[in-house]
PDB file of N, CA and C in Angstrom:
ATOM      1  N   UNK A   1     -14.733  -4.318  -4.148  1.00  0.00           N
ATOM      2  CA  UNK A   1     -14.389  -3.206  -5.006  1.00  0.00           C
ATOM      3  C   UNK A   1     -15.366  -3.045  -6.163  1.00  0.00           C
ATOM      4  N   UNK A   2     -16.451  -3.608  -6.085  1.00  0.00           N
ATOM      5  CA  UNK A   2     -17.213  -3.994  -7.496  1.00  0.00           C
ATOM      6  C   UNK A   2     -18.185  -2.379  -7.245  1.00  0.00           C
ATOM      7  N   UNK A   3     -18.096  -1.455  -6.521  1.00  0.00           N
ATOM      8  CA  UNK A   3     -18.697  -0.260  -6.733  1.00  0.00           C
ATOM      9  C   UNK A   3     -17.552   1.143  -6.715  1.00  0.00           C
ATOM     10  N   UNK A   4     -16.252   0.110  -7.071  1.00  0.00           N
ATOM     11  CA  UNK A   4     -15.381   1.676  -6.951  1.00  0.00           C
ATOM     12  C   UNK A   4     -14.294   1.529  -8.447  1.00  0.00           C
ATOM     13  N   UNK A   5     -14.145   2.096  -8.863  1.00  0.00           N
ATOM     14  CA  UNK A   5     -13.112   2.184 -10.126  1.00  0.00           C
ATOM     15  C   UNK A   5     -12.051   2.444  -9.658  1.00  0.00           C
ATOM     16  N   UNK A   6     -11.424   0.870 -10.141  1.00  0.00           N
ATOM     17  CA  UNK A   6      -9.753   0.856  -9.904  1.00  0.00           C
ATOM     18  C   UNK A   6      -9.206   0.880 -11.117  1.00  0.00           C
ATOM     19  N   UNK A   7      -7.598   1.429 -10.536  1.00  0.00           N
ATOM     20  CA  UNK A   7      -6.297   1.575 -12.216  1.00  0.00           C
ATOM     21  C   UNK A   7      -5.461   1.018 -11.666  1.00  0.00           C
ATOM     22  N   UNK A   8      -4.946  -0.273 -11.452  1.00  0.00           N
ATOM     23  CA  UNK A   8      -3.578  -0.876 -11.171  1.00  0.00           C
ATOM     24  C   UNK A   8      -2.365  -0.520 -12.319  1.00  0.00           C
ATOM     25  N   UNK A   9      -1.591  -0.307 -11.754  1.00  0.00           N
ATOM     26  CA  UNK A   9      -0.029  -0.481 -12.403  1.00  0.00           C
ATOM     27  C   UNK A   9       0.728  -1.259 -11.682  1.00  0.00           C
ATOM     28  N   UNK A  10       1.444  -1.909 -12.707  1.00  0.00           N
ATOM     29  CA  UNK A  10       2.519  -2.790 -12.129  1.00  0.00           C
ATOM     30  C   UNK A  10       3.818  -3.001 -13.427  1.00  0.00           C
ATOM     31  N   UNK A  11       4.745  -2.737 -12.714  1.00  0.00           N
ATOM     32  CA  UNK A  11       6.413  -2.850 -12.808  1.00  0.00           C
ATOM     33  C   UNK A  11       7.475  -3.906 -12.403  1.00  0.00           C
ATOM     34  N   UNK A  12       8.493  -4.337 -13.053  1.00  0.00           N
ATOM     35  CA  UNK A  12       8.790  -5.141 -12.219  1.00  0.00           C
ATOM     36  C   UNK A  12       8.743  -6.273 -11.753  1.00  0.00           C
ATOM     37  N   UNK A  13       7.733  -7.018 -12.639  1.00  0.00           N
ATOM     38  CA  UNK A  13       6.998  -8.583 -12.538  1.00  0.00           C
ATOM     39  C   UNK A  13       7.578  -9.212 -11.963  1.00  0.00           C
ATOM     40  N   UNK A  14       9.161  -9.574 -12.985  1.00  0.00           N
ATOM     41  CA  UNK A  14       9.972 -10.173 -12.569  1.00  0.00           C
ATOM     42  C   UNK A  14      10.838 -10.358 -11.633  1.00  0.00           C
ATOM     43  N   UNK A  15      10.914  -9.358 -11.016  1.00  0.00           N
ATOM     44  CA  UNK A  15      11.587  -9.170  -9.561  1.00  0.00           C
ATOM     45  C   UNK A  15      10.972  -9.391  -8.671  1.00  0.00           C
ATOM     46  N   UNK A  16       9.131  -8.818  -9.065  1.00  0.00           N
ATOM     47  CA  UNK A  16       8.459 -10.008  -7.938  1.00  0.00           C
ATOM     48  C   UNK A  16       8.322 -11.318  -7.738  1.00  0.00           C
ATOM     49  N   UNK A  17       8.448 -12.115  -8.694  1.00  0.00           N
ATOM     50  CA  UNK A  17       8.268 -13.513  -8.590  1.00  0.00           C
ATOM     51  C   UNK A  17       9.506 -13.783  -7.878  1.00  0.00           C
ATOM     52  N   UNK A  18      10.446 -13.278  -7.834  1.00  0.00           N
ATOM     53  CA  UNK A  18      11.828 -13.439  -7.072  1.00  0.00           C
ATOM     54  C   UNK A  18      11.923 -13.524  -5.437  1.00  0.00           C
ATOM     55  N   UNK A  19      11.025 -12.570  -5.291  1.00  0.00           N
ATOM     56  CA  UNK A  19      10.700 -12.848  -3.444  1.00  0.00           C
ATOM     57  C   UNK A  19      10.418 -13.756  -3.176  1.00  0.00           C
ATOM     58  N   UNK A  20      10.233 -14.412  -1.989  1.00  0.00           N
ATOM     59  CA  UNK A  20       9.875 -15.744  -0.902  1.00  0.00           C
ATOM     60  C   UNK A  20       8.289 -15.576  -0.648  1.00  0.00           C
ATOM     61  N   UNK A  21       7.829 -16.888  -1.174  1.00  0.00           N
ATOM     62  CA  UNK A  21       7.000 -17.029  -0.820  1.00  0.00           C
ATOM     63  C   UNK A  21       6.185 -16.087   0.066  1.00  0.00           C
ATOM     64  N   UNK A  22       6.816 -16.190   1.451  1.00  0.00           N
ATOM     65  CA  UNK A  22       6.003 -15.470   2.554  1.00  0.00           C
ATOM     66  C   UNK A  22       5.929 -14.112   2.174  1.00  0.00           C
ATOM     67  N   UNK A  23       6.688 -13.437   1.695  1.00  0.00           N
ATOM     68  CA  UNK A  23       7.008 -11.895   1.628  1.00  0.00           C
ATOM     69  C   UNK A  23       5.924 -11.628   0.490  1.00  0.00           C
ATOM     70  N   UNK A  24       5.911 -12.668  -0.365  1.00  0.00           N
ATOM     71  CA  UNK A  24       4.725 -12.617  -1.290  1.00  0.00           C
ATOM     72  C   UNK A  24       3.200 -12.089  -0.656  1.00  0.00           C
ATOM     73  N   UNK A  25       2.849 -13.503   0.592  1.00  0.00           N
ATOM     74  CA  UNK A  25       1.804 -13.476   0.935  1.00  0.00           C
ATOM     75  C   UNK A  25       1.447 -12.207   1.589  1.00  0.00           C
ATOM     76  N   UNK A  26       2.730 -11.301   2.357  1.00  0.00           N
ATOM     77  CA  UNK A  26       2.394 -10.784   3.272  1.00  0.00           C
ATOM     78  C   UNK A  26       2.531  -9.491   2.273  1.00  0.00           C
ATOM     79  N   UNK A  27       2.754  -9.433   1.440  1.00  0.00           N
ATOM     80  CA  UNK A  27       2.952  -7.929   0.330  1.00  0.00           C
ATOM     81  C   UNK A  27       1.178  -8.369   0.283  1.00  0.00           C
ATOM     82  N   UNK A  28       0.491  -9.113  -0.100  1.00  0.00           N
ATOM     83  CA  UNK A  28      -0.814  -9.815  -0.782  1.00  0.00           C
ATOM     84  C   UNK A  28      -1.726  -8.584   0.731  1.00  0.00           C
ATOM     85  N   UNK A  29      -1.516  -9.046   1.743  1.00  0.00           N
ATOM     86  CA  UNK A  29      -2.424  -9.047   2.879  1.00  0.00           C
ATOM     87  C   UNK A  29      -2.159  -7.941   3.261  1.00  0.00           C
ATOM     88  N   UNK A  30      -0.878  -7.496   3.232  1.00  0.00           N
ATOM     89  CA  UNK A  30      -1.076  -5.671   3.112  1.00  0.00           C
ATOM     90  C   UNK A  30      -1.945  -5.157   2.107  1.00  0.00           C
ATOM     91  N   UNK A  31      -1.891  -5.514   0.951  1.00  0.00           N
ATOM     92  CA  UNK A  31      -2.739  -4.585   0.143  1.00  0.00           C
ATOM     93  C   UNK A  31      -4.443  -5.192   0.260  1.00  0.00           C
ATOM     94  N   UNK A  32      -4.655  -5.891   0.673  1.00  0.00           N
ATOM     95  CA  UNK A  32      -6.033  -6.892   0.698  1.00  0.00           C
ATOM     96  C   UNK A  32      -6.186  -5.239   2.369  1.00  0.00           C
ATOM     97  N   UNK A  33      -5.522  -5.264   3.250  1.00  0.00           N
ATOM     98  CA  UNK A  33      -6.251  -4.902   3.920  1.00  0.00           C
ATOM     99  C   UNK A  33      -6.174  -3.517   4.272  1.00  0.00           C
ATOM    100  N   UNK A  34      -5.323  -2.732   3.327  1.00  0.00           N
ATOM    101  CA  UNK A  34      -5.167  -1.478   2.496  1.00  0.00           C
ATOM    102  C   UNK A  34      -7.079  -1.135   2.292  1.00  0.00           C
ATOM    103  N   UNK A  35      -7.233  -2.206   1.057  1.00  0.00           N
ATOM    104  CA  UNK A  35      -8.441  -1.531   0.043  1.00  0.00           C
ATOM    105  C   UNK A  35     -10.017  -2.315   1.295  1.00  0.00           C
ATOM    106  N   UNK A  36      -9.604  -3.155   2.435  1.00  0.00           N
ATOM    107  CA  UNK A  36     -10.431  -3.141   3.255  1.00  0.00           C
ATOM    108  C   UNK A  36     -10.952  -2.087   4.408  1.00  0.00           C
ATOM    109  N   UNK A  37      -9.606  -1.536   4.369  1.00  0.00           N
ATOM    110  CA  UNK A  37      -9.912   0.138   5.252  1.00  0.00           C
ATOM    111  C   UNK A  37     -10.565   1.338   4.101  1.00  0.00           C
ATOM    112  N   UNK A  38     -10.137   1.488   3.029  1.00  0.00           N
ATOM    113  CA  UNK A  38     -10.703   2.184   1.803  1.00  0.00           C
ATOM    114  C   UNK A  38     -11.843   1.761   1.852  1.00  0.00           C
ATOM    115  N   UNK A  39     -12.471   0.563   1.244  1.00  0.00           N
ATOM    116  CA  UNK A  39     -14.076   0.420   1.365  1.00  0.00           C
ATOM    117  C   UNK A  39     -14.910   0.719   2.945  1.00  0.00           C
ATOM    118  N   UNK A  40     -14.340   0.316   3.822  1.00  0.00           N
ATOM    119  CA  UNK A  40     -14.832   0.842   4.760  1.00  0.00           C
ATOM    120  C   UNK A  40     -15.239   1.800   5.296  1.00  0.00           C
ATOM    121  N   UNK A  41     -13.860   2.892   5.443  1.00  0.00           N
ATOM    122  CA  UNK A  41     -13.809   4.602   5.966  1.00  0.00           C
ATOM    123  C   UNK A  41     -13.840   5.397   5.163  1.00  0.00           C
ATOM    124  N   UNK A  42     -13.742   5.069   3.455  1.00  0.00           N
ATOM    125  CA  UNK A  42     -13.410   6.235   2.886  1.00  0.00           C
ATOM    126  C   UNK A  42     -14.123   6.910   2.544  1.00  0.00           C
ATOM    127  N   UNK A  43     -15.448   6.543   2.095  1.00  0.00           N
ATOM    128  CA  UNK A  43     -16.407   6.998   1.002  1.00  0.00           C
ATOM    129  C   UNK A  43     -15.801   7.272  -0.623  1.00  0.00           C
ATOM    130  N   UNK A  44     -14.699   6.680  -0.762  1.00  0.00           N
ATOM    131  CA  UNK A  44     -14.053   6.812  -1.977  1.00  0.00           C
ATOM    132  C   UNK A  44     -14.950   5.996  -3.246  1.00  0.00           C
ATOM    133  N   UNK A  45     -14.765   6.701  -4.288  1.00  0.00           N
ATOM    134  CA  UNK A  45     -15.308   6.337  -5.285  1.00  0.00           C
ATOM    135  C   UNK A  45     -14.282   5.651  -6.086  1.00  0.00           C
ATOM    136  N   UNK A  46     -13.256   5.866  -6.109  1.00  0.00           N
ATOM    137  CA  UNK A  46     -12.231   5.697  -7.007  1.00  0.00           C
ATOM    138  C   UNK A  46     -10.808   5.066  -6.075  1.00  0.00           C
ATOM    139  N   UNK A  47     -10.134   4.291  -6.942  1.00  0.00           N
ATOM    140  CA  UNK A  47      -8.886   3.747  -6.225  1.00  0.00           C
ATOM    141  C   UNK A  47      -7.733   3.204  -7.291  1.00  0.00           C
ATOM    142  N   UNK A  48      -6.725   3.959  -6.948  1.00  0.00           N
ATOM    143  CA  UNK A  48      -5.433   3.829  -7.942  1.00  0.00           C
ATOM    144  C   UNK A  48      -4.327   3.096  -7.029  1.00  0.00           C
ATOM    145  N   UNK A  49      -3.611   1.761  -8.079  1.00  0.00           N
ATOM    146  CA  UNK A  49      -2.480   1.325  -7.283  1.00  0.00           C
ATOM    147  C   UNK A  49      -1.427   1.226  -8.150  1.00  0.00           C
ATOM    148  N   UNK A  50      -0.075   1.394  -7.860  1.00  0.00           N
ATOM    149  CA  UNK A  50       0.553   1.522  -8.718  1.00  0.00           C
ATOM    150  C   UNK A  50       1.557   0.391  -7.459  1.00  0.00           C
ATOM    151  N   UNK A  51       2.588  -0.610  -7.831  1.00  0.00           N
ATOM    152  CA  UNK A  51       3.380  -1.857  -7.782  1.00  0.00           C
ATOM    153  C   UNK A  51       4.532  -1.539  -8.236  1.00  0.00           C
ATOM    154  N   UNK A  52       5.635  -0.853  -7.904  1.00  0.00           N
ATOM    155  CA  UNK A  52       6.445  -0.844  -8.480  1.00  0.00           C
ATOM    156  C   UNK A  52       7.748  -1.660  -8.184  1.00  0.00           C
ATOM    157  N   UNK A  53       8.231  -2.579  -8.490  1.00  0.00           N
ATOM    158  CA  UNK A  53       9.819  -3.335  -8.359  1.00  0.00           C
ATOM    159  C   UNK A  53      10.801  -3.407  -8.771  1.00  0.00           C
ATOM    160  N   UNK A  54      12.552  -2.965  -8.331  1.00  0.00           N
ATOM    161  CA  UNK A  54      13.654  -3.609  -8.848  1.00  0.00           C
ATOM    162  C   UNK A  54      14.118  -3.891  -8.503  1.00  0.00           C
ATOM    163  N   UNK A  55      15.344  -4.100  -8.419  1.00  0.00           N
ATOM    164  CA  UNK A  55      16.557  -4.871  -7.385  1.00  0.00           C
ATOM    165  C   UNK A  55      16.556  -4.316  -6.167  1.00  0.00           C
ATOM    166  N   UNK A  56      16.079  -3.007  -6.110  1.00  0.00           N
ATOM    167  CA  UNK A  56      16.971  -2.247  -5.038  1.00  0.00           C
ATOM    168  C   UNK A  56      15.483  -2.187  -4.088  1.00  0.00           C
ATOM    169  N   UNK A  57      14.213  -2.115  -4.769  1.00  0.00           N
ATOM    170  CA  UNK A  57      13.044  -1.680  -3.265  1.00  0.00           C
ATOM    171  C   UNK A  57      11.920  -2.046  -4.036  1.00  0.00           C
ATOM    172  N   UNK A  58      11.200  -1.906  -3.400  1.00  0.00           N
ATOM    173  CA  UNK A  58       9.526  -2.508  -3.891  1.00  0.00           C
ATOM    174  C   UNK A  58       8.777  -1.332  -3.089  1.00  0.00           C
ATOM    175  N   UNK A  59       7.936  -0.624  -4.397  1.00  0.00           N
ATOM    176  CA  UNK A  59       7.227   0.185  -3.738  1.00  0.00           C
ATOM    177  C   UNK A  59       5.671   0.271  -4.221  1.00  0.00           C
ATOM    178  N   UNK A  60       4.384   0.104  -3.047  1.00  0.00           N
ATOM    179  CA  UNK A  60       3.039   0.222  -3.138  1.00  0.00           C
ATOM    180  C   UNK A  60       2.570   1.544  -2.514  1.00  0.00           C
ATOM    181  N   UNK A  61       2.003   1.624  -3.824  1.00  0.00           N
ATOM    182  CA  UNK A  61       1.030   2.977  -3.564  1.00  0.00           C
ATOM    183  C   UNK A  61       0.144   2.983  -3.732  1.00  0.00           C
ATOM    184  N   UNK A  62      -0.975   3.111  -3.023  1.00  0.00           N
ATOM    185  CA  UNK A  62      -2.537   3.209  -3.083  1.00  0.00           C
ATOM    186  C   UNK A  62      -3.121   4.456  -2.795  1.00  0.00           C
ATOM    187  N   UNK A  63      -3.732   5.039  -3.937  1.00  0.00           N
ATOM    188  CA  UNK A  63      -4.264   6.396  -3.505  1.00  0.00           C
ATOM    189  C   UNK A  63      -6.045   6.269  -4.107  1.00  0.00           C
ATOM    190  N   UNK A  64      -6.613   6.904  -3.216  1.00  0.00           N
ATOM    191  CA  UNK A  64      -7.953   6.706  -3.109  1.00  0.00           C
ATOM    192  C   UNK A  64      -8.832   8.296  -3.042  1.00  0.00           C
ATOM    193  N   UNK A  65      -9.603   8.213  -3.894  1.00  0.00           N
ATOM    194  CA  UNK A  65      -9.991   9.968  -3.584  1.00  0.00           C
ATOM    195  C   UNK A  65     -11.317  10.225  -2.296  1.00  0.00           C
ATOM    196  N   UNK A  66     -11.130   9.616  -1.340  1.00  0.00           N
ATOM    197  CA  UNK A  66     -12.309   9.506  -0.252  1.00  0.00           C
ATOM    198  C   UNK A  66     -11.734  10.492   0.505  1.00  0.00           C
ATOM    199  N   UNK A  67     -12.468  10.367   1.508  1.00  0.00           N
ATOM    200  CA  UNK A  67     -12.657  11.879   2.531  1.00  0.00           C
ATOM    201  C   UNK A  67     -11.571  11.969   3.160  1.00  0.00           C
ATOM    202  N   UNK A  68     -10.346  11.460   3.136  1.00  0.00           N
ATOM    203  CA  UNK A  68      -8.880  11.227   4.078  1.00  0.00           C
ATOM    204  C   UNK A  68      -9.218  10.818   5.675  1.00  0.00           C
ATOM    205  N   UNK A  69      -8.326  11.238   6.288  1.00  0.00           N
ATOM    206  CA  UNK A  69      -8.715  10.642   7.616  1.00  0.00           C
ATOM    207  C   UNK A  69      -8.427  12.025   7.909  1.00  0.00           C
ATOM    208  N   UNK A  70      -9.461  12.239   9.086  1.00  0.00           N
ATOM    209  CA  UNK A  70      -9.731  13.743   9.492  1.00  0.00           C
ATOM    210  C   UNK A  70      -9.524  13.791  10.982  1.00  0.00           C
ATOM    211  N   UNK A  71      -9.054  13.094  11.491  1.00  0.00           N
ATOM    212  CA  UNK A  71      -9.382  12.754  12.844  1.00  0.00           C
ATOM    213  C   UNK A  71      -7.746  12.976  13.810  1.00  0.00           C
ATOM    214  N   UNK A  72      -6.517  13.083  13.040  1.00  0.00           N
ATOM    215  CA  UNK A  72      -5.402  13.352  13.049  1.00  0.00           C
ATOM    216  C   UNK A  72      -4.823  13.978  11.894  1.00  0.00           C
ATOM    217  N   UNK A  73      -3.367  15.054  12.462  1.00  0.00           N
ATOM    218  CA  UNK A  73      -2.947  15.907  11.331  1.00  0.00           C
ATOM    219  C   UNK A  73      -1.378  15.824  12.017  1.00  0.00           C
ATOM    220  N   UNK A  74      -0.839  15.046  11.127  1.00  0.00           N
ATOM    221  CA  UNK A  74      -0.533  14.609   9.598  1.00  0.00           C
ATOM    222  C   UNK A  74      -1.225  13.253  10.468  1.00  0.00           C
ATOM    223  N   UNK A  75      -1.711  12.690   8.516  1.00  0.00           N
ATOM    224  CA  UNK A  75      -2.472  11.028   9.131  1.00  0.00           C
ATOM    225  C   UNK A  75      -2.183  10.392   9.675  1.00  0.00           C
ATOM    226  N   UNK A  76      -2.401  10.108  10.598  1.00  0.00           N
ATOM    227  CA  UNK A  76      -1.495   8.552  11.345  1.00  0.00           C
ATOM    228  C   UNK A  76      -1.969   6.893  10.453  1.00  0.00           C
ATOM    229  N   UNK A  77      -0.774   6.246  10.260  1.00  0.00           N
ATOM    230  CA  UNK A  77      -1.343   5.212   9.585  1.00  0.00           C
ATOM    231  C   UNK A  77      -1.769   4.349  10.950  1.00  0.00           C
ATOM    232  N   UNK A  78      -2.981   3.401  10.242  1.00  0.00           N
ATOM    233  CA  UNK A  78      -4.173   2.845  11.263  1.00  0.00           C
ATOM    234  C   UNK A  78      -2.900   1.576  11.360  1.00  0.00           C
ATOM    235  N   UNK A  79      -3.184   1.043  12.871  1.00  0.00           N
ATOM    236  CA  UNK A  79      -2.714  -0.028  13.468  1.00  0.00           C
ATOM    237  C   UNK A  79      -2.597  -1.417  12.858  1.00  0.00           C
ATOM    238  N   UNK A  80      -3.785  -1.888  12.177  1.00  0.00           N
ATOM    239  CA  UNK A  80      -3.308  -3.296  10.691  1.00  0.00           C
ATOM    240  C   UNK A  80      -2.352  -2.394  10.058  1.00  0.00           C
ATOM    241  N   UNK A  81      -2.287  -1.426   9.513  1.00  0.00           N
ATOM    242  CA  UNK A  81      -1.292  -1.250   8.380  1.00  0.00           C
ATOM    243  C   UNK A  81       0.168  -1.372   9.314  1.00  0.00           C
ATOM    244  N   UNK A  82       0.169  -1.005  10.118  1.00  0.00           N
ATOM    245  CA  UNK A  82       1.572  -0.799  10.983  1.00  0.00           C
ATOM    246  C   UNK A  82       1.911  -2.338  11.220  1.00  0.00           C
ATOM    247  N   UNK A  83       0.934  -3.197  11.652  1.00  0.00           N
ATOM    248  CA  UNK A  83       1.208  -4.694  12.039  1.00  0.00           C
ATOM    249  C   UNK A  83       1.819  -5.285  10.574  1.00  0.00           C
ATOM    250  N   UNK A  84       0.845  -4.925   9.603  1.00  0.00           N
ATOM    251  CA  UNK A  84       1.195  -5.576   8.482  1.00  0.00           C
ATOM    252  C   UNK A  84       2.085  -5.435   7.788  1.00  0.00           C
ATOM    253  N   UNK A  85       2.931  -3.972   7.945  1.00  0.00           N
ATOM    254  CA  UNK A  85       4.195  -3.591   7.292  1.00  0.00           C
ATOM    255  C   UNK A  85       5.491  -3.690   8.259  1.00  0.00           C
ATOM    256  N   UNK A  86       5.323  -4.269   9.481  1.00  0.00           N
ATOM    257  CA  UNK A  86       6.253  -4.687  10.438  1.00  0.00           C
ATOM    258  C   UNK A  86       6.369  -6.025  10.046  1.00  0.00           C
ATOM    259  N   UNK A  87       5.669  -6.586   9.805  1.00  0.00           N
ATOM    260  CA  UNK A  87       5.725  -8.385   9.496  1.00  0.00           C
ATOM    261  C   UNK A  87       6.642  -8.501   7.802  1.00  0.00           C
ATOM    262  N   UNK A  88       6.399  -7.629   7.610  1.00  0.00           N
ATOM    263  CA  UNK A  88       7.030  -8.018   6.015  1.00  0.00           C
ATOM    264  C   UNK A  88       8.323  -7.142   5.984  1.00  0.00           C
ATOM    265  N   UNK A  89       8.542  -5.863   7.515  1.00  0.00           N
ATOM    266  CA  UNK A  89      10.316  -5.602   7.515  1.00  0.00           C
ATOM    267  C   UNK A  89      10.632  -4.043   6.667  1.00  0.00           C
ATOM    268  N   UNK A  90       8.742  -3.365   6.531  1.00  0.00           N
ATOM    269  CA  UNK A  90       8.745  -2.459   5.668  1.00  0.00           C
ATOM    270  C   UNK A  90       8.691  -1.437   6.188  1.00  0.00           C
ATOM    271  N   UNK A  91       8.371   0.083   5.564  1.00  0.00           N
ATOM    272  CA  UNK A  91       8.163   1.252   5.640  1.00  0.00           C
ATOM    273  C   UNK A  91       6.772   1.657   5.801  1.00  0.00           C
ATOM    274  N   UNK A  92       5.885   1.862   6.335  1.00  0.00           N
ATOM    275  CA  UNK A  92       4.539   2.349   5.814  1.00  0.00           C
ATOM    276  C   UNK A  92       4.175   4.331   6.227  1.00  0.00           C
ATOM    277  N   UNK A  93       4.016   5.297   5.310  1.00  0.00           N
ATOM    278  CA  UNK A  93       3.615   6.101   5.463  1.00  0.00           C
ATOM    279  C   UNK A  93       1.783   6.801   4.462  1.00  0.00           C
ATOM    280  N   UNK A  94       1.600   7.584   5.500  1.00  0.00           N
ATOM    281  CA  UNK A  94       0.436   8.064   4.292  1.00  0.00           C
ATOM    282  C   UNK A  94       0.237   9.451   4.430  1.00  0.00           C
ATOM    283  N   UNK A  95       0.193   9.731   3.055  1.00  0.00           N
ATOM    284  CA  UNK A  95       0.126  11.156   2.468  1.00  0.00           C
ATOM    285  C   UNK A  95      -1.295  12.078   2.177  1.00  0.00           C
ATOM    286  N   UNK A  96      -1.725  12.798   2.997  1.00  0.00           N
ATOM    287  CA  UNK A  96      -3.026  13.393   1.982  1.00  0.00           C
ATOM    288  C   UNK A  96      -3.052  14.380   0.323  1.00  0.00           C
ATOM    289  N   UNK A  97      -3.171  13.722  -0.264  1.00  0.00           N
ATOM    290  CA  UNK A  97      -2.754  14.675  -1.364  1.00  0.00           C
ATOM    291  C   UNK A  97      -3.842  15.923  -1.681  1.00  0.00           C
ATOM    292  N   UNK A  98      -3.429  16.583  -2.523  1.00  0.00           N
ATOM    293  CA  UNK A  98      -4.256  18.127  -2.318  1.00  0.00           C
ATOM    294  C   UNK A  98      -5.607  18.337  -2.716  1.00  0.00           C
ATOM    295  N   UNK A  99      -6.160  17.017  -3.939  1.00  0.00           N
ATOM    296  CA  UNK A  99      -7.340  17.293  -4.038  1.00  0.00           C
ATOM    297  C   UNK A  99      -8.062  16.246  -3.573  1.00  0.00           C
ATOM    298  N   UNK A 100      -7.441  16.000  -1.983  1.00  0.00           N
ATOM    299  CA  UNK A 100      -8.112  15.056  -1.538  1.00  0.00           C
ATOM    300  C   UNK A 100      -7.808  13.172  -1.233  1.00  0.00           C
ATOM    301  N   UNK A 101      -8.512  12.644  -0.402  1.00  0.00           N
ATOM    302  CA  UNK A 101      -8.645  11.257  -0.188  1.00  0.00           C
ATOM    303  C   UNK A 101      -7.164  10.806   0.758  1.00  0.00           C
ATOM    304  N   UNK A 102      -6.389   9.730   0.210  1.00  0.00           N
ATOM    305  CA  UNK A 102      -5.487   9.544   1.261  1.00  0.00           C
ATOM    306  C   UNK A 102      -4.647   8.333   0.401  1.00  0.00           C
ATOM    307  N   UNK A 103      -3.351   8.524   0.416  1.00  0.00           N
ATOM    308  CA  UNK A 103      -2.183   7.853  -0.158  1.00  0.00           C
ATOM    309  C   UNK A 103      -1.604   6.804   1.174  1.00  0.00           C
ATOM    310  N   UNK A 104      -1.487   5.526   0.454  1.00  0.00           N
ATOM    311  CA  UNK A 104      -0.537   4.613   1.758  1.00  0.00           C
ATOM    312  C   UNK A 104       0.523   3.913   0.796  1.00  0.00           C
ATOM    313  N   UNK A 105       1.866   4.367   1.313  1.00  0.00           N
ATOM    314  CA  UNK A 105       3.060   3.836   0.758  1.00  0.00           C
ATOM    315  C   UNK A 105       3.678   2.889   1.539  1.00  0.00           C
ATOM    316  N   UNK A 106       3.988   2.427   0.651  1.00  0.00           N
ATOM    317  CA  UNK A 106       4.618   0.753   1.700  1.00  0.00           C
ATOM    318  C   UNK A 106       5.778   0.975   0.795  1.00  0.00           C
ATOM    319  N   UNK A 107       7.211   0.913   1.227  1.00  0.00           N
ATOM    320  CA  UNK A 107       8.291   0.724   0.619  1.00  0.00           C
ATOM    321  C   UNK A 107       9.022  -0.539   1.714  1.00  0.00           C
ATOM    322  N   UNK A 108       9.553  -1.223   0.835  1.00  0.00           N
ATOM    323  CA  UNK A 108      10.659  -2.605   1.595  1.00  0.00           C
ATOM    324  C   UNK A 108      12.074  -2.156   0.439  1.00  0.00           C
ATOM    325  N   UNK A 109      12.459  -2.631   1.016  1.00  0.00           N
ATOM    326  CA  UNK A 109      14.380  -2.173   0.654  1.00  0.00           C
ATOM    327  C   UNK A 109      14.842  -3.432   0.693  1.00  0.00           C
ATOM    328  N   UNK A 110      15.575  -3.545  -0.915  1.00  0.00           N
ATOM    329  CA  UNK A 110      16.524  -5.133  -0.460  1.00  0.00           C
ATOM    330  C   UNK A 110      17.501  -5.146   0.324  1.00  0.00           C
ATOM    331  N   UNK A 111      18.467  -4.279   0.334  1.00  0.00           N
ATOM    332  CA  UNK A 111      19.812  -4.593   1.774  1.00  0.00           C
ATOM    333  C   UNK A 111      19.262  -4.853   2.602  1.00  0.00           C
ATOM    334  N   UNK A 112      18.668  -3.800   3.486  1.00  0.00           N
ATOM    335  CA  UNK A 112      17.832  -3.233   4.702  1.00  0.00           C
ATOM    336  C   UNK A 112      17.033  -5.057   5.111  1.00  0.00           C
ATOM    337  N   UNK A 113      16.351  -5.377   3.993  1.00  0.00           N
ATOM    338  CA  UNK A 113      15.196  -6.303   4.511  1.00  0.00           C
ATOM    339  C   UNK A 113      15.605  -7.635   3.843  1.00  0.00           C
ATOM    340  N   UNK A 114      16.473  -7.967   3.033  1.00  0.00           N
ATOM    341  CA  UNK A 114      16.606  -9.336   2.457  1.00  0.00           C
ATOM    342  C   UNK A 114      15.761  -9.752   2.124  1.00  0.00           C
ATOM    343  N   UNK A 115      15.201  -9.011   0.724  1.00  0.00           N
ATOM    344  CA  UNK A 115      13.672  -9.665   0.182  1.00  0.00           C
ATOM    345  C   UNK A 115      13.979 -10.505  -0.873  1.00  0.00           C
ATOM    346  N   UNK A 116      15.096 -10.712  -1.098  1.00  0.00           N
ATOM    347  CA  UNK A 116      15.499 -12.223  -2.070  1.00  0.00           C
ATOM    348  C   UNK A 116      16.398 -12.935  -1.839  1.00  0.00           C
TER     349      UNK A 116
END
């Protein structure tokens, strides 16, 4: 990432340290391989993440202003992201937003997924 300008946000600290270990690692390796498809395909210059947590869901958003994925309409999320948000019991969708690049939301739900 040392040629793209990132803005993390994060919410919620404390409710993350509350998850299991694994759910930790595997929240970690979703987003590790999130910003590995971004440096790769995007041509993005720029990359925003916002972490948000409470009792009730945990939600990641990564939005990137690169060229989106052009190759399907509406985006299809790429096959690691689908592996990687099946292993951790989550949601994964992605959004093109209007002036561009490409949004990936990962939401996990505590009932639904027993993330504590």
């Amino acid at each position: 990432l040392a040629d793209l300008k990132c803005d993390l946000h994060l919410e919620g600290e404390s409710v993350l340290r509350e998850l299991s270990r694994r759910k930790r690692i595997d929240l970690f390796f979703f987003y590790k391989e999130s910003l590995t498809n971004i440096i790769r395909h995007s041509g993005a210059s720029k990359v925003s993440t916002q972490l948000i947590a409470n009792n009730r869901e945990i939600l990641l958003r990564i939005t990137d202003n690169g060229h989106g994925i052009t190759d399907s309409s509406p985006p299809e999320v790429p096959p690691s992201l689908k592996r990687r948000a099946r292993l951790l019991g989550a949601q994964v969708f992605l959004e093109s937003p209007a002036d561009g690049g490409i949004t990936i939301l990962l939401k996990l739900k505590d009932r639904k997924f027993r993330l504590f």
